[in-house]
C-alpha atoms as a PDB file:
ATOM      1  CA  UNK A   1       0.000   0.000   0.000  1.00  0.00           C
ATOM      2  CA  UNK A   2       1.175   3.275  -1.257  1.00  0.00           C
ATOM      3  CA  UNK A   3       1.141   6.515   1.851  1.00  0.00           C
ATOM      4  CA  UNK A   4       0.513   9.682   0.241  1.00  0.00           C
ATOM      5  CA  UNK A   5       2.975  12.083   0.082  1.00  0.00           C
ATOM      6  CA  UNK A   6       2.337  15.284   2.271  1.00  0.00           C
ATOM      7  CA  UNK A   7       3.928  17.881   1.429  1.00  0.00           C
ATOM      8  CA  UNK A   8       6.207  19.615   4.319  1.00  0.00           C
ATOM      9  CA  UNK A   9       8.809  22.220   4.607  1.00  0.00           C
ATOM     10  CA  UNK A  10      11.761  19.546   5.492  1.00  0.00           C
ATOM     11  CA  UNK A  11      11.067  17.054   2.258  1.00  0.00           C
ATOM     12  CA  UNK A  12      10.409  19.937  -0.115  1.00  0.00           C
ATOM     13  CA  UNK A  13      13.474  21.109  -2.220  1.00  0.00           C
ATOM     14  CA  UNK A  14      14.910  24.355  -1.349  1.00  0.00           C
ATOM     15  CA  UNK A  15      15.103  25.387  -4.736  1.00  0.00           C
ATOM     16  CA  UNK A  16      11.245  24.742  -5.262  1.00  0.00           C
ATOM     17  CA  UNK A  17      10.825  27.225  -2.307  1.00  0.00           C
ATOM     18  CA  UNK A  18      12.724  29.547  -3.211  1.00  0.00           C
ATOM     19  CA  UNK A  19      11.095  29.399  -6.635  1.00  0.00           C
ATOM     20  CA  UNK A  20       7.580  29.593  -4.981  1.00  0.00           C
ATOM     21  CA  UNK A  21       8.119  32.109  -2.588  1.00  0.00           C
ATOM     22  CA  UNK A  22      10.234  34.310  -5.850  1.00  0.00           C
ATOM     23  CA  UNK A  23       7.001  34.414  -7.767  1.00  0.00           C
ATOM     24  CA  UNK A  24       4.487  35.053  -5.109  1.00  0.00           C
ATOM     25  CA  UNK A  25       6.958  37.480  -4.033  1.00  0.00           C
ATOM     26  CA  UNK A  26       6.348  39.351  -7.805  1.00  0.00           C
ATOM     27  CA  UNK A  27       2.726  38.614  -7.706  1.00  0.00           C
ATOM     28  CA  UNK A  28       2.281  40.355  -4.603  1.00  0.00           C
ATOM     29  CA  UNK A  29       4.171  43.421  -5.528  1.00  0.00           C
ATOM     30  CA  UNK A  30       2.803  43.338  -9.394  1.00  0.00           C
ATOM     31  CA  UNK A  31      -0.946  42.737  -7.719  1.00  0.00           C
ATOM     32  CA  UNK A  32       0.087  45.711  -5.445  1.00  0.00           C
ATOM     33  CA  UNK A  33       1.423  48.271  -8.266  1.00  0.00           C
ATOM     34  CA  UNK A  34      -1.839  47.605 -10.059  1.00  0.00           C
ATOM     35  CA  UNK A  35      -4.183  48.171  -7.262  1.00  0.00           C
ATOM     36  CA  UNK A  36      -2.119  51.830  -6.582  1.00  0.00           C
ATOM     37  CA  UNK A  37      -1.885  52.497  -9.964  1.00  0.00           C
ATOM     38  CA  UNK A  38      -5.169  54.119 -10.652  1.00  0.00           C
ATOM     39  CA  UNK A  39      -7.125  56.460 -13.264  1.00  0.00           C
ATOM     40  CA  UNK A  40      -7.229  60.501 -12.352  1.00  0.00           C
ATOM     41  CA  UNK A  41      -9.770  62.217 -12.153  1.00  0.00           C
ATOM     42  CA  UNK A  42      -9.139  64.431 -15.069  1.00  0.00           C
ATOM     43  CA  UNK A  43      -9.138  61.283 -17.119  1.00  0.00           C
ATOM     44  CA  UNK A  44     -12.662  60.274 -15.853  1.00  0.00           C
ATOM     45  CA  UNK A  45     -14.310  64.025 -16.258  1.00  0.00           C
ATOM     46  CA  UNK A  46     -12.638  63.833 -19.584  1.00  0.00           C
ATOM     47  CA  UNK A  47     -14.299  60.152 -20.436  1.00  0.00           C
ATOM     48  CA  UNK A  48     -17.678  61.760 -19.109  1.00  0.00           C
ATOM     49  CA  UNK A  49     -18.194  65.240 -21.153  1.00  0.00           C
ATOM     50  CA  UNK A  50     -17.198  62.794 -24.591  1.00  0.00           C
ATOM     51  CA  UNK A  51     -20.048  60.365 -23.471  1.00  0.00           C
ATOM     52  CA  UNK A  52     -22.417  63.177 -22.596  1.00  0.00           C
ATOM     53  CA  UNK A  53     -21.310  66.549 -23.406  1.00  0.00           C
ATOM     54  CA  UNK A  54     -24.380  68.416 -21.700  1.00  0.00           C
ATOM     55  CA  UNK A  55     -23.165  68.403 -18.567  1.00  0.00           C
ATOM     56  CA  UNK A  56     -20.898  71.493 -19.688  1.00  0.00           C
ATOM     57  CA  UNK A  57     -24.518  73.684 -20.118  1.00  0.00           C
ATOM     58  CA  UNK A  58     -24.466  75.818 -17.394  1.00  0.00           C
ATOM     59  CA  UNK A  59     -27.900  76.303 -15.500  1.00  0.00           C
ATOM     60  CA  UNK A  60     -30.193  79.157 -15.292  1.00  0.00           C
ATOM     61  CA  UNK A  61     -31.332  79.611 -11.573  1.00  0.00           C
ATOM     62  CA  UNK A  62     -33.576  81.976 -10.001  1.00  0.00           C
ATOM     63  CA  UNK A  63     -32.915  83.402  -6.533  1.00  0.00           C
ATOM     64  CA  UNK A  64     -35.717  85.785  -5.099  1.00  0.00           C
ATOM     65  CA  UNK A  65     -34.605  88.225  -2.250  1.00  0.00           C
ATOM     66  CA  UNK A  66     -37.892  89.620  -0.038  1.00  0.00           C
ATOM     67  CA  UNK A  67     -37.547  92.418   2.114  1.00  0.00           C
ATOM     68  CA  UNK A  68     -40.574  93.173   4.392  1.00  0.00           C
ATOM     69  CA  UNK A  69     -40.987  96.480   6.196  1.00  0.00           C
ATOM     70  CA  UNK A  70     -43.093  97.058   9.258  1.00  0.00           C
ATOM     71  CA  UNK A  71     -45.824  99.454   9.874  1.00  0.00           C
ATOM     72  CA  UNK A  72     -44.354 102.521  11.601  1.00  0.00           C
ATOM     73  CA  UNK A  73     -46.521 105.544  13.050  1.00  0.00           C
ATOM     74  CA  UNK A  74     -45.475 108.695  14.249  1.00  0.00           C
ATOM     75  CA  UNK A  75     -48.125 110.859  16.146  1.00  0.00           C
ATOM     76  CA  UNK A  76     -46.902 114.613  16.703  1.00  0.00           C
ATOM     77  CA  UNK A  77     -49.135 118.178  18.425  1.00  0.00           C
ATOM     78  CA  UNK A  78     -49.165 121.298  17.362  1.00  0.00           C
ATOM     79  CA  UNK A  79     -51.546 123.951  18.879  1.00  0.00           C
ATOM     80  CA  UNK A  80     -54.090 126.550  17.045  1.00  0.00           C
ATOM     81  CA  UNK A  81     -57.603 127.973  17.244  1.00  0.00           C
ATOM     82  CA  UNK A  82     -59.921 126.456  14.933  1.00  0.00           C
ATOM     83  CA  UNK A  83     -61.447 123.079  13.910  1.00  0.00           C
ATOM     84  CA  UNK A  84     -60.094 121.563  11.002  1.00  0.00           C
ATOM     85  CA  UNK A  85     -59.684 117.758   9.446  1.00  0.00           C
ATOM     86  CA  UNK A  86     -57.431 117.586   6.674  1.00  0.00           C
ATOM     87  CA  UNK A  87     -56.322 113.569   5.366  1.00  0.00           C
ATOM     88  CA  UNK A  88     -53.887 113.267   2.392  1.00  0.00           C
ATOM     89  CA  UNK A  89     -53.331 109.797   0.866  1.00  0.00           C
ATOM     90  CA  UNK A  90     -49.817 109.445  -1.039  1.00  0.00           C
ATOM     91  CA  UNK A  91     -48.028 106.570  -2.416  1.00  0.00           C
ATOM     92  CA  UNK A  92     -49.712 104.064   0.308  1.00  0.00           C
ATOM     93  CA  UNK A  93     -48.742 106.492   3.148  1.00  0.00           C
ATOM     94  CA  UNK A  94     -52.002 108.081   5.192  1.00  0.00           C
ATOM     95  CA  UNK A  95     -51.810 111.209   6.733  1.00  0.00           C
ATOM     96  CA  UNK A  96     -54.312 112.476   8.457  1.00  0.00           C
ATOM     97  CA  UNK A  97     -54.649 116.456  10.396  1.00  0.00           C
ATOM     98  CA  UNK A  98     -56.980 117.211  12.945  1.00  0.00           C
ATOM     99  CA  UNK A  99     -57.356 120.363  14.615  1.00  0.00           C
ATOM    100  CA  UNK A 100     -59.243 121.529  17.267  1.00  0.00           C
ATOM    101  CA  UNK A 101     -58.820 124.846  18.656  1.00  0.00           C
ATOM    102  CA  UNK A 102     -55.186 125.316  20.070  1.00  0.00           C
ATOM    103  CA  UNK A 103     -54.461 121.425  19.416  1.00  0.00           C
ATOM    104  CA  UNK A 104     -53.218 119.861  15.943  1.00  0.00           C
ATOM    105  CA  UNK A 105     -53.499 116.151  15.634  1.00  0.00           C
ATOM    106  CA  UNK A 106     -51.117 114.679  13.331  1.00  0.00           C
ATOM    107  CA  UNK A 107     -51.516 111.147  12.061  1.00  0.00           C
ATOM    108  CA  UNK A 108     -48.832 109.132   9.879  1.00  0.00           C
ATOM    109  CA  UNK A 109     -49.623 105.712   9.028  1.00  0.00           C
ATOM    110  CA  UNK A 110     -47.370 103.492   6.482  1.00  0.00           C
ATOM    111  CA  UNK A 111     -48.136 100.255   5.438  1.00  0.00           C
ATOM    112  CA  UNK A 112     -46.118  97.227   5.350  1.00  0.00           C
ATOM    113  CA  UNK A 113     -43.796  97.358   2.354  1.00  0.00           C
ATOM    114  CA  UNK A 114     -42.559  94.031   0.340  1.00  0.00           C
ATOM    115  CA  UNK A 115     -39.363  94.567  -1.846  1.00  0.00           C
ATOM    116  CA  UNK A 116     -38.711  91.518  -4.244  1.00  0.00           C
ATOM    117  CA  UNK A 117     -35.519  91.685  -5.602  1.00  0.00           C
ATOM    118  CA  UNK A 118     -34.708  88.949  -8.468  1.00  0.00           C
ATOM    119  CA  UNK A 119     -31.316  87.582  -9.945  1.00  0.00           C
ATOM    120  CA  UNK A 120     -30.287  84.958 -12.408  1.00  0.00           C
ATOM    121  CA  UNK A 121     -27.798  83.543 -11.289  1.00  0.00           C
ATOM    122  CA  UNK A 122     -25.557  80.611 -14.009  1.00  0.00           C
ATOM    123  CA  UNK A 123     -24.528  77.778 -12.147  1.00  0.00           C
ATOM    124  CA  UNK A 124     -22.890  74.671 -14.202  1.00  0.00           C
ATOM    125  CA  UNK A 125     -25.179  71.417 -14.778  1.00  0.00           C
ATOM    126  CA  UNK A 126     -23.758  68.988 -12.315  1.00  0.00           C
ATOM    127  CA  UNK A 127     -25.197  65.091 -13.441  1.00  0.00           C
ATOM    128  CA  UNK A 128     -24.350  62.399 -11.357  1.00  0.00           C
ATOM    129  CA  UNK A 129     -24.631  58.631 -12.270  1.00  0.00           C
ATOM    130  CA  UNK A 130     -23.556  55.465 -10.586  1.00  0.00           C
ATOM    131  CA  UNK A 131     -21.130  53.315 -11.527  1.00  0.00           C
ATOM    132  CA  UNK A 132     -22.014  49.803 -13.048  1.00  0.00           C
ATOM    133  CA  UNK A 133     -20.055  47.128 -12.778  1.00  0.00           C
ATOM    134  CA  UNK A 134     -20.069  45.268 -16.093  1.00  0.00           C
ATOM    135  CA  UNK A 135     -20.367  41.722 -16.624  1.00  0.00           C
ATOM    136  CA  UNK A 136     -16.961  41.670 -18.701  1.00  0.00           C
ATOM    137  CA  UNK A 137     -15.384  42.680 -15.619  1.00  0.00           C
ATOM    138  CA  UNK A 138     -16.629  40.027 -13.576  1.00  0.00           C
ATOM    139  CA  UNK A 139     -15.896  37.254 -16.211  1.00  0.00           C
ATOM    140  CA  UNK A 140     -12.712  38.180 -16.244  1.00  0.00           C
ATOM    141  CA  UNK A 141     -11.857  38.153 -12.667  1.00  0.00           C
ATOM    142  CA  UNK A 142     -13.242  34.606 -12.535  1.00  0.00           C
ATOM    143  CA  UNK A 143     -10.873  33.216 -15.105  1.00  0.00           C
ATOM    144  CA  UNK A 144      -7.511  34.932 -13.904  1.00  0.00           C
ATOM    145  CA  UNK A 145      -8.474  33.534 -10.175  1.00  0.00           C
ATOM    146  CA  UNK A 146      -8.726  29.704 -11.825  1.00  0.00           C
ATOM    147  CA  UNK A 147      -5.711  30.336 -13.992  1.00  0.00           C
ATOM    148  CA  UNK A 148      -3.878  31.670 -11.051  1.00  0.00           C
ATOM    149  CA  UNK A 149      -5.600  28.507  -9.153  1.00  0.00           C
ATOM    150  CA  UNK A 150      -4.291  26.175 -11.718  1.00  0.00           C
ATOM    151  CA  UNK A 151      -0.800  27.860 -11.954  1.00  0.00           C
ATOM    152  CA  UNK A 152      -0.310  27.374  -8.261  1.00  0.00           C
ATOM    153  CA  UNK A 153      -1.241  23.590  -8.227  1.00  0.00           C
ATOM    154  CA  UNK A 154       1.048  23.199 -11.024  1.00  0.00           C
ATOM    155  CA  UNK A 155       4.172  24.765  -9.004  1.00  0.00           C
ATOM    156  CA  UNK A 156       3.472  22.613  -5.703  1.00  0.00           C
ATOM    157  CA  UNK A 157       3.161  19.437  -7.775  1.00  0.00           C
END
């Protein structure tokens, strides 16, 4: 009856391990230059604006500014001999004069005032989209993992 053979540090060759450990070693560091090596992001706005240019066209928008007075009345005397009611109306502001005698009545009444001041204001379209992960991707992930499966059965063997 055959044993099987396991495989152990003391009956492997020390050439095979230095082999082995030689091309994980460059896997590792090759794995880790692509992983830092990365696209900009100059390169991806660029990829963007040639698959949709639009999101160059700037964007009207509309900003309203209120501004609401209060009411304000000022009451003032000034004395005279005779009886008199005078009331002017101007530009929404009621003033109204009463005399009786010696004694002047003044009345001032403004309204509330509301100011709307409006601006256009161009602010650049801003579209954003999530990322898809493509199927091509995927497919090829699964086939380097087996090849790199199969290449690592083939150096222990």
């Amino acid at each position: 009856m055959i044993k099987p053979v396991v495989l152990t540090i003391q009956n492997v060759k020390p050439v095979v391990l230095k082999w082995v450990s030689a091309i994980l070693r460059a896997v590792l560091i090759t794995g880790l230059l692509f992983l830092t090596q990365g696209c900009g992001a100059k390169y991806h706005l660029n990829r963007a604006i040639a698959k949709d240019p639009t999101i160059l066209d700037s964007v009207v928008l509309k900003v309203d500014t209120i501004v609401v007075t209060q009411k304000e009345a000022v009451r003032d005397t000034l004395i005279l001999e005779r009886i008199d009611t005078l009331t002017l109306e101007r530009n929404g502001i009621r003033i109204d004069l009463r005399r009786f005698y010696d004694t002047i009545e003044v009345d001032v009444e403004c309204p509330p005032d509301t100011i709307r001041i409006s601006k256009e204001i161009r602010v650049p379209q801003v579209v954003y989209e999530e990322k898809k992960f493509k199927k091509k991707h995927i497919w090829i992930l699964i086939i380097s993992a087996i090849l790199y499966t199969f290449a690592l059965i083939k150096l222990l063997k």
